[in-house]
C-alpha atoms as a PDB file:
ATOM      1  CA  UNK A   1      49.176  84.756   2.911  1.00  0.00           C
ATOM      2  CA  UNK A   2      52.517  85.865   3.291  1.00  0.00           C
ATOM      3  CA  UNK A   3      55.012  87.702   0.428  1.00  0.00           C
ATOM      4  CA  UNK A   4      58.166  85.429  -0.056  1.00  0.00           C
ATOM      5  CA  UNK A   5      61.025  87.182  -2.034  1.00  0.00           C
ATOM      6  CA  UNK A   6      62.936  84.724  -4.639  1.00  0.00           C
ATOM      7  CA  UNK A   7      66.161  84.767  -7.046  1.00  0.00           C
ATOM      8  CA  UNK A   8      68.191  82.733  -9.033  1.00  0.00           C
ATOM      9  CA  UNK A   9      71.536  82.114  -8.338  1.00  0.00           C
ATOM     10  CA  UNK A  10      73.315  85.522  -9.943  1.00  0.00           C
ATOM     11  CA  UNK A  11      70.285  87.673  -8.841  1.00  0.00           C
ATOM     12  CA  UNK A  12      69.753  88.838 -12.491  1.00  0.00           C
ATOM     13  CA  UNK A  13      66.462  87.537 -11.650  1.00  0.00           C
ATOM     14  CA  UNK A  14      64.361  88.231  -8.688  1.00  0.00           C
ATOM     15  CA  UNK A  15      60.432  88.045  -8.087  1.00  0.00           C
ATOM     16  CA  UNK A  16      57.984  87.901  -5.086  1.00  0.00           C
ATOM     17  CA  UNK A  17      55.490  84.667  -4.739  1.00  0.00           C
ATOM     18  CA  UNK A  18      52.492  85.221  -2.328  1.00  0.00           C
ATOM     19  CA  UNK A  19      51.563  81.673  -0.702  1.00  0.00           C
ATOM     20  CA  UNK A  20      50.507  79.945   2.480  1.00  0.00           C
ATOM     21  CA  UNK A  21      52.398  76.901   1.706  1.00  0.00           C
ATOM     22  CA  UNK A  22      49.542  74.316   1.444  1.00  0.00           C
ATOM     23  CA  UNK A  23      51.935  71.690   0.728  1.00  0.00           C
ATOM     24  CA  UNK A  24      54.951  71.451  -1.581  1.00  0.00           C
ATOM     25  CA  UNK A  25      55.689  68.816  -4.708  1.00  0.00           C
ATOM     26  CA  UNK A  26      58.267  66.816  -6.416  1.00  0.00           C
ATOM     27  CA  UNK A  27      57.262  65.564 -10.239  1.00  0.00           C
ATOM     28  CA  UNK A  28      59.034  62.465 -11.841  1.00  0.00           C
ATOM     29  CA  UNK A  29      59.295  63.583 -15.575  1.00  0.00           C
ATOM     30  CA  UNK A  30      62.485  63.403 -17.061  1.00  0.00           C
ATOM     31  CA  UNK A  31      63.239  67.263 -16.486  1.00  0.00           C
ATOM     32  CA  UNK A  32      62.079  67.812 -12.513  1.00  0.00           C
ATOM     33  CA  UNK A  33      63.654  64.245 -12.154  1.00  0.00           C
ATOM     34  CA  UNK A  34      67.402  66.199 -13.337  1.00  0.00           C
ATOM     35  CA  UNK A  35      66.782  69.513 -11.858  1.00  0.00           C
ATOM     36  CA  UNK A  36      65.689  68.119  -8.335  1.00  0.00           C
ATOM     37  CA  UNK A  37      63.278  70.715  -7.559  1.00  0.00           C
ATOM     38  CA  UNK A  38      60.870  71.402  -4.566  1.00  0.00           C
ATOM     39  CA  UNK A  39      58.220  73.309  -5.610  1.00  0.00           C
ATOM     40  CA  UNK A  40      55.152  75.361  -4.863  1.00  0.00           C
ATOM     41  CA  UNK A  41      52.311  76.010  -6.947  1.00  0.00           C
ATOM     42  CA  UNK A  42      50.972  79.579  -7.118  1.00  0.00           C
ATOM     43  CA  UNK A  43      48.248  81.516  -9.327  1.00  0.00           C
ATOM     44  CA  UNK A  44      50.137  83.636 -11.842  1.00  0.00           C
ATOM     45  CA  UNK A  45      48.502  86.749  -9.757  1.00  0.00           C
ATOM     46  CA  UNK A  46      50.460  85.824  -6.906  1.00  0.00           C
ATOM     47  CA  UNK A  47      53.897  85.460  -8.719  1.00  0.00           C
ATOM     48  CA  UNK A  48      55.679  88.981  -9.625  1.00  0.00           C
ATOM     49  CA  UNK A  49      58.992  88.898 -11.432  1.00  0.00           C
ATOM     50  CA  UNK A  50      60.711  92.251 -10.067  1.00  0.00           C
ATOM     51  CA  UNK A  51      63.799  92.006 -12.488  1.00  0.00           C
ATOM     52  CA  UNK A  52      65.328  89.797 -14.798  1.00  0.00           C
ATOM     53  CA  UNK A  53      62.580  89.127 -17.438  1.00  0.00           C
ATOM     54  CA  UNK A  54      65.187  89.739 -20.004  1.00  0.00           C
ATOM     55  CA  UNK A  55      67.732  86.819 -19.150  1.00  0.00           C
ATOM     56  CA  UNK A  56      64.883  84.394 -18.618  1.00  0.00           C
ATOM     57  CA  UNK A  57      65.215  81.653 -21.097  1.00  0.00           C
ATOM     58  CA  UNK A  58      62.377  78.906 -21.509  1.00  0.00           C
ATOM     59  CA  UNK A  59      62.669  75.561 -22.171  1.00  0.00           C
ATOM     60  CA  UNK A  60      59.286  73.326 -23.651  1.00  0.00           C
ATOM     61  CA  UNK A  61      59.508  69.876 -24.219  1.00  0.00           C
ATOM     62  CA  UNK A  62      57.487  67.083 -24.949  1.00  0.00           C
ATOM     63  CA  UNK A  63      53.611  68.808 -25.944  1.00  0.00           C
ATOM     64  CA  UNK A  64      55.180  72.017 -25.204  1.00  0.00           C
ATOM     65  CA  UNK A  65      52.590  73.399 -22.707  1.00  0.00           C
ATOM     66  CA  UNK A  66      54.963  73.684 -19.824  1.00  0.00           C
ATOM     67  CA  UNK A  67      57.662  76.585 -19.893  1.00  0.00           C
ATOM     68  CA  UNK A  68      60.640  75.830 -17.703  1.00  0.00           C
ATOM     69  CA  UNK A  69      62.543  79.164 -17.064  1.00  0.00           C
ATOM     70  CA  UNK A  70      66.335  79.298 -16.658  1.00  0.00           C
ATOM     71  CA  UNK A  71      68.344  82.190 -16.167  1.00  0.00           C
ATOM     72  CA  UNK A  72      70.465  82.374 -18.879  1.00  0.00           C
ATOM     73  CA  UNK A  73      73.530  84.088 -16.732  1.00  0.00           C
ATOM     74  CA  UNK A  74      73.602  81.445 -14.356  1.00  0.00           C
ATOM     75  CA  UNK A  75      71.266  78.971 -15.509  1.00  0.00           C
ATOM     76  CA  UNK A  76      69.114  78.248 -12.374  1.00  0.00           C
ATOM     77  CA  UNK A  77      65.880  77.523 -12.521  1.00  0.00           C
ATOM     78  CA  UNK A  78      63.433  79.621 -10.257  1.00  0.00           C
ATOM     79  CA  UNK A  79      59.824  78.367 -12.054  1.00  0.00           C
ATOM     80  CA  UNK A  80      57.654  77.217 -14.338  1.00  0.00           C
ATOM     81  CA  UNK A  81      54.289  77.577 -15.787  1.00  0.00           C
ATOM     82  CA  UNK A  82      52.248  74.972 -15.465  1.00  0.00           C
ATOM     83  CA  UNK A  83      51.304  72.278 -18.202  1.00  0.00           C
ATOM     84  CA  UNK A  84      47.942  70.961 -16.940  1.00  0.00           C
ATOM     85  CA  UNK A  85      47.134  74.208 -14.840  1.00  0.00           C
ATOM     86  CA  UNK A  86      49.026  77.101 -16.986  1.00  0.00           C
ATOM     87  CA  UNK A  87      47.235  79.987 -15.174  1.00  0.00           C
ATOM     88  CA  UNK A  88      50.107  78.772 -12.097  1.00  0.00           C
ATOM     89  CA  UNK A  89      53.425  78.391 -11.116  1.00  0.00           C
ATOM     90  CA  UNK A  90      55.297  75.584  -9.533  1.00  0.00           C
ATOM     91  CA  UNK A  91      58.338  77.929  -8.194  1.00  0.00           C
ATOM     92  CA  UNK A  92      61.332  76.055  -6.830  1.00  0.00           C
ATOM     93  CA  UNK A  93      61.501  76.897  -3.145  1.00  0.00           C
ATOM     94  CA  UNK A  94      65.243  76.717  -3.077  1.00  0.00           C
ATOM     95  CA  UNK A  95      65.162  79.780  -4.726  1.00  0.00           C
ATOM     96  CA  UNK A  96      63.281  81.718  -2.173  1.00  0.00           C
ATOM     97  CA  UNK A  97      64.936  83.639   0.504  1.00  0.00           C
ATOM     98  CA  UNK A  98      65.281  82.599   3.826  1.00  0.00           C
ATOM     99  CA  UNK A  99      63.002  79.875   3.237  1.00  0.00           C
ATOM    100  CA  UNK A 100      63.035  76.757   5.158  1.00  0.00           C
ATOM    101  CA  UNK A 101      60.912  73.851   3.727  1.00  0.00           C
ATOM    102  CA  UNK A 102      61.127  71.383   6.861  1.00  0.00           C
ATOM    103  CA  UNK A 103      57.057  70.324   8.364  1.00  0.00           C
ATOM    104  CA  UNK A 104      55.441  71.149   5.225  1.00  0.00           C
ATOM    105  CA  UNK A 105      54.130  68.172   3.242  1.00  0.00           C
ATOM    106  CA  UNK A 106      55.755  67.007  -0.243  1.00  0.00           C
ATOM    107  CA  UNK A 107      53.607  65.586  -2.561  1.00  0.00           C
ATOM    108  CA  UNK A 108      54.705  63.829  -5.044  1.00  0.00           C
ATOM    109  CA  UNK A 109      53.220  64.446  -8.482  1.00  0.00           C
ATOM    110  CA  UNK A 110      53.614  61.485 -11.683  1.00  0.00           C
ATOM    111  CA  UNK A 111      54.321  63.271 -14.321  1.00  0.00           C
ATOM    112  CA  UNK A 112      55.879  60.360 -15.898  1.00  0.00           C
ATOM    113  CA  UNK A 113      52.598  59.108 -16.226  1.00  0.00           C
ATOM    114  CA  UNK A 114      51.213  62.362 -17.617  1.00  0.00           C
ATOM    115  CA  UNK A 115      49.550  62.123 -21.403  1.00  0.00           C
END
C-alpha cells in the first residue's frame, strides 16, 4: 500500500490515507449526488488527519450514522465516515495530492436505495 497525502481546499486541513486503490465509488443519495464526489474507502487505521481537526465541521442527515466533514474555512469536503461500514472512510480523491484517478474502476454505490 502506498501513503497518499490529502487537503481541502485552504489547507487548514490535511491528512494521509494509506490505500491500494481497489476501485473507487460514486453514491446517488441526495448529498454525494450535490457534492459530486469520487471516493475511496479506507479503514479508519489507514486515514490520519495531520491538521485541521479543529475547523472540521460534520454534517448527519437522514438516520444520522454517516458524518460528512466540511472544512468550515473553505467548506470542501475531504471525507466521511461511513454509514453502513463506520469503522471506514470514503475520502474524496479530488482532495488528494497529485492524484490521478484515470484506469481505476468506479463503482457506483445506491444509496438512494439505502434503508
Amino acid at each position: 500500500m502506498k501513503t497518499y497525502r490529502g487537503s481541502c481546499h485552504c489547507r487548514a486541513v490535511t491528512f494521509e490515507i494509506e490505500t491500494d486503490f481497489p476501485e473507487l465509488t460514486t453514491c446517488d443519495c441526495s448529498i454525494c449526488r450535490r457534492k459530486n464526489a469520487l471516493m475511496v474507502k479506507v479503514h479508519e487505521s489507514q486515514m490520519n488527519i495531520l491538521t485541521g481537526k479543529d475547523v472540521l465541521t460534520t454534517y448527519r442527515f437522514h438516520t444520522h450514522t454517516a458524518q460528512h466533514y466540511f472544512c468550515s474555512v473553505c467548506g470542501i469536503y475531504p471525507f466521511h465516515r461511513k454509514r453502513v461500514t463506520p469503522d471506514h472512510f470514503g475520502v474524496n480523491v479530488y482532495c488528494l495530492e497529485g492524484f490521478d484517478p484515470s484506469g481505476i474502476s468506479v463503482r457506483a454505490t445506491d444509496g438512494v436505495g439505502m434503508d
